[in-house]
Protein backbone atom coordinates (compact mmCIF):
# COMPACT_ATOMS: atom_id res chain seq x y z
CA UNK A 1 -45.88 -6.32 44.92
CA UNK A 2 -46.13 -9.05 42.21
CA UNK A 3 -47.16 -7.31 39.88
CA UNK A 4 -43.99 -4.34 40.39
CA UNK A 5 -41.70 -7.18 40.34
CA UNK A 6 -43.19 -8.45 37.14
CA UNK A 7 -43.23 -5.25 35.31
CA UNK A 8 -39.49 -4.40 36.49
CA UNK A 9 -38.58 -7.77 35.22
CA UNK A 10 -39.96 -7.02 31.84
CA UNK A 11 -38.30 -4.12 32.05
CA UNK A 12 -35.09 -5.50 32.64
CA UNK A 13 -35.46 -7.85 29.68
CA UNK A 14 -34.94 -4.61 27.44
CA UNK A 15 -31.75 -4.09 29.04
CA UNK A 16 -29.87 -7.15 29.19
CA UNK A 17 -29.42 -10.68 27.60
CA UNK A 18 -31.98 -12.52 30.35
CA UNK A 19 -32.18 -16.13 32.04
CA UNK A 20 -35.61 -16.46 32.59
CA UNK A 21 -37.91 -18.07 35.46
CA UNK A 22 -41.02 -19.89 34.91
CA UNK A 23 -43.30 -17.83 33.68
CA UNK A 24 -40.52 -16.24 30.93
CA UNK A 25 -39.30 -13.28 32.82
CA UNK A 26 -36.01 -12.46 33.43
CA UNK A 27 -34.60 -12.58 36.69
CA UNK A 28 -32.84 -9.62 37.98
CA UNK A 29 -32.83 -9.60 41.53
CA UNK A 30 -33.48 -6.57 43.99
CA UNK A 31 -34.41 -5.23 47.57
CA UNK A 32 -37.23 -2.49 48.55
CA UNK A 33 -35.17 0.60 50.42
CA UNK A 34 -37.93 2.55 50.92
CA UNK A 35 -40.86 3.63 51.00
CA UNK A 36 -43.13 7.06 50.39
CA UNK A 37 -46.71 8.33 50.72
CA UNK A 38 -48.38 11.33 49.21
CA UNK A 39 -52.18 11.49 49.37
CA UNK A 40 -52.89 8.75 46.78
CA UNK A 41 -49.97 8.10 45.42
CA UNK A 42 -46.31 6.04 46.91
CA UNK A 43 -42.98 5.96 45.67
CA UNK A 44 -41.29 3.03 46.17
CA UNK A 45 -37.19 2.58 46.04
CA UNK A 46 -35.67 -0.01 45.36
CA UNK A 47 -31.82 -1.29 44.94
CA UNK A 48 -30.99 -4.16 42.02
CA UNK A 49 -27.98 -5.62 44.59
CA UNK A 50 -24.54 -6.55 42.20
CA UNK A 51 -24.01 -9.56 45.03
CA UNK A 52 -26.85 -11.33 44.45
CA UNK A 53 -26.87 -10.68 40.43
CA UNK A 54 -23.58 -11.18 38.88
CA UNK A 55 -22.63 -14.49 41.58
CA UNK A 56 -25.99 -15.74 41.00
CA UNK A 57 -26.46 -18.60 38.13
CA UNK A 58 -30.34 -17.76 38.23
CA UNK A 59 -29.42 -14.10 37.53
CA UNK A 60 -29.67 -13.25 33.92
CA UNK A 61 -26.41 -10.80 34.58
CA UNK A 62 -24.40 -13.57 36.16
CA UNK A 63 -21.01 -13.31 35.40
CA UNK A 64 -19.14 -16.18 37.48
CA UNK A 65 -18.37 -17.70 40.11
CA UNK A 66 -14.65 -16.36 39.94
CA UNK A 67 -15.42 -12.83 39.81
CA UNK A 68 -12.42 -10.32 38.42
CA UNK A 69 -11.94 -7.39 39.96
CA UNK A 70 -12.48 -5.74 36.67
CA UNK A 71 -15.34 -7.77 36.07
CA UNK A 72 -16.88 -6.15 39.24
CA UNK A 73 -15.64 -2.81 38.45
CA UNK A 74 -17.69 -3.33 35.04
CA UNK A 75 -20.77 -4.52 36.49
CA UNK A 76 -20.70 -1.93 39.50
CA UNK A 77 -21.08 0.83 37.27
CA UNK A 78 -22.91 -0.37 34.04
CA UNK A 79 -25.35 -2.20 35.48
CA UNK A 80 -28.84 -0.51 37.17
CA UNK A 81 -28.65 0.28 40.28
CA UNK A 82 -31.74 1.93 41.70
CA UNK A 83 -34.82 2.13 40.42
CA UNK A 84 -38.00 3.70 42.18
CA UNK A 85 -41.80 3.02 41.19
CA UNK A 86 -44.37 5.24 41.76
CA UNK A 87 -48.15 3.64 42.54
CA UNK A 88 -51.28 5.11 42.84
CA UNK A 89 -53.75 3.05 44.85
CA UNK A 90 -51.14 -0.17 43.91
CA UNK A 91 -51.60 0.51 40.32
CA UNK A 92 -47.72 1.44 38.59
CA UNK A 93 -47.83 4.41 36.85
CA UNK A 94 -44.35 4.67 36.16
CA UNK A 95 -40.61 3.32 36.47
CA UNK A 96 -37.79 6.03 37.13
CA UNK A 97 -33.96 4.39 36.59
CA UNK A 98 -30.85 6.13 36.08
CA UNK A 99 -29.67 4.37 32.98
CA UNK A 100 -25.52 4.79 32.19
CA UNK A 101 -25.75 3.38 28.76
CA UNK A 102 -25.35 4.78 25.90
CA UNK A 103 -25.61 7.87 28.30
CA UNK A 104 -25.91 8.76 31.83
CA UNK A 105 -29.45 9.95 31.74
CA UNK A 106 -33.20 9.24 33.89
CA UNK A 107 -35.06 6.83 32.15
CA UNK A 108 -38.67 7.00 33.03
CA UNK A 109 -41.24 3.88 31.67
CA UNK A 110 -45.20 4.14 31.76
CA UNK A 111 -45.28 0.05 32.27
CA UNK A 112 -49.72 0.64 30.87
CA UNK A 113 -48.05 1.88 27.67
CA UNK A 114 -44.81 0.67 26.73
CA UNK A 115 -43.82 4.70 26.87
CA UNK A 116 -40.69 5.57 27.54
CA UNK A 117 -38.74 8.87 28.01
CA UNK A 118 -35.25 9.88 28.88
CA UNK A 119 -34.11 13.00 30.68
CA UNK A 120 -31.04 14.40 31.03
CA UNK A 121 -28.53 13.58 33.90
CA UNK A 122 -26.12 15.71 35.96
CA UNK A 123 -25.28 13.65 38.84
CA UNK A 124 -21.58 13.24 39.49
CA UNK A 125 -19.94 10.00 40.43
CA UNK A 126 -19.79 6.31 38.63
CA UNK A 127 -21.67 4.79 41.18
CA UNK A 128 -24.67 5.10 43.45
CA UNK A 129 -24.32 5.71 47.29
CA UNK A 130 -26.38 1.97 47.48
CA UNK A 131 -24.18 0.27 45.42
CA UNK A 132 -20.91 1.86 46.89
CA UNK A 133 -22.58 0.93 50.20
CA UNK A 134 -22.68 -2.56 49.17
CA UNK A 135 -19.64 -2.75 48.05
CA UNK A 136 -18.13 -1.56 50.96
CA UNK A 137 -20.14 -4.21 52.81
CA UNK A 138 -19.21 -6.63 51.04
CA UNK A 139 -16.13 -6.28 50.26
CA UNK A 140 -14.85 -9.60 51.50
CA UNK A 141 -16.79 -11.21 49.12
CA UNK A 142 -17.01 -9.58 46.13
CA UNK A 143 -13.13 -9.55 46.15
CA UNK A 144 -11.82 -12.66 43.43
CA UNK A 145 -11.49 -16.05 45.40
């Protein structure tokens, strides 16, 4: 599990202006949703929570501690969401994300290779069911103080 959180937070680095821990990676912080087996291989989901991110001074997408509404709106839908791994005998073989920016498309990463390709993307909606979830949760909190 190290090593997926690793490679995600290397990753992540590509995608936004980072703090970073210790050991120089960024720190983006997320929650396992699920997971999947199929003969050899697992896919693992996981959920990058907006609580714990943009309220979070260790985050490298903190915003502040006197959150906007707008400033959640923003965050809510530009930053990742979900993003799901899928392992072969613990060994990554590749990243899937749904990326909004520049365009709403799947982003998929071979973390051996640096590789990266996009595919198009027809879901509907701004947000994903986990985040909406969330925010629904939430909602007490993630309003402005």
């Amino acid at each position: 599990m190290t090593k997926i959180l690793t490679i995600v937070s290397l990753f992540i680095a590509t995608q936004c202006i980072a703090q970073t821990d210790n050991n120089g990676n960024p720190v983006f912080n997320s929650v396992s949703t699920s997971e999947e087996s199929v003969k050899d291989f697992q896919f693992i989901s996981n959920y990058y929570t907006l609580k714990n991110n943009i309220e979070n001074k260790t985050s490298s997408v903190y915003i502040s501690d006197n959150l906007t509404l707008n400033e959640i709106e923003k965050a809510a839908i530009n930053l990742p969401s979900d993003f799901f791994l899928v392992t072969k005998k613990q060994a990554i073989i590749s990243m899937v994300m749904i990326q909004n920016i520049p365009t709403r498309q799947f982003l998929v990463i071979n973390p051996t290779t640096g590789a990266q390709k996009q595919f198009g993307c027809s879901l509907k909606g701004d947000i994903t069911e986990n985040r909406a979830n969330e925010i629904i949760k939430e909602k007490l909190t993630l309003l402005p103080k």
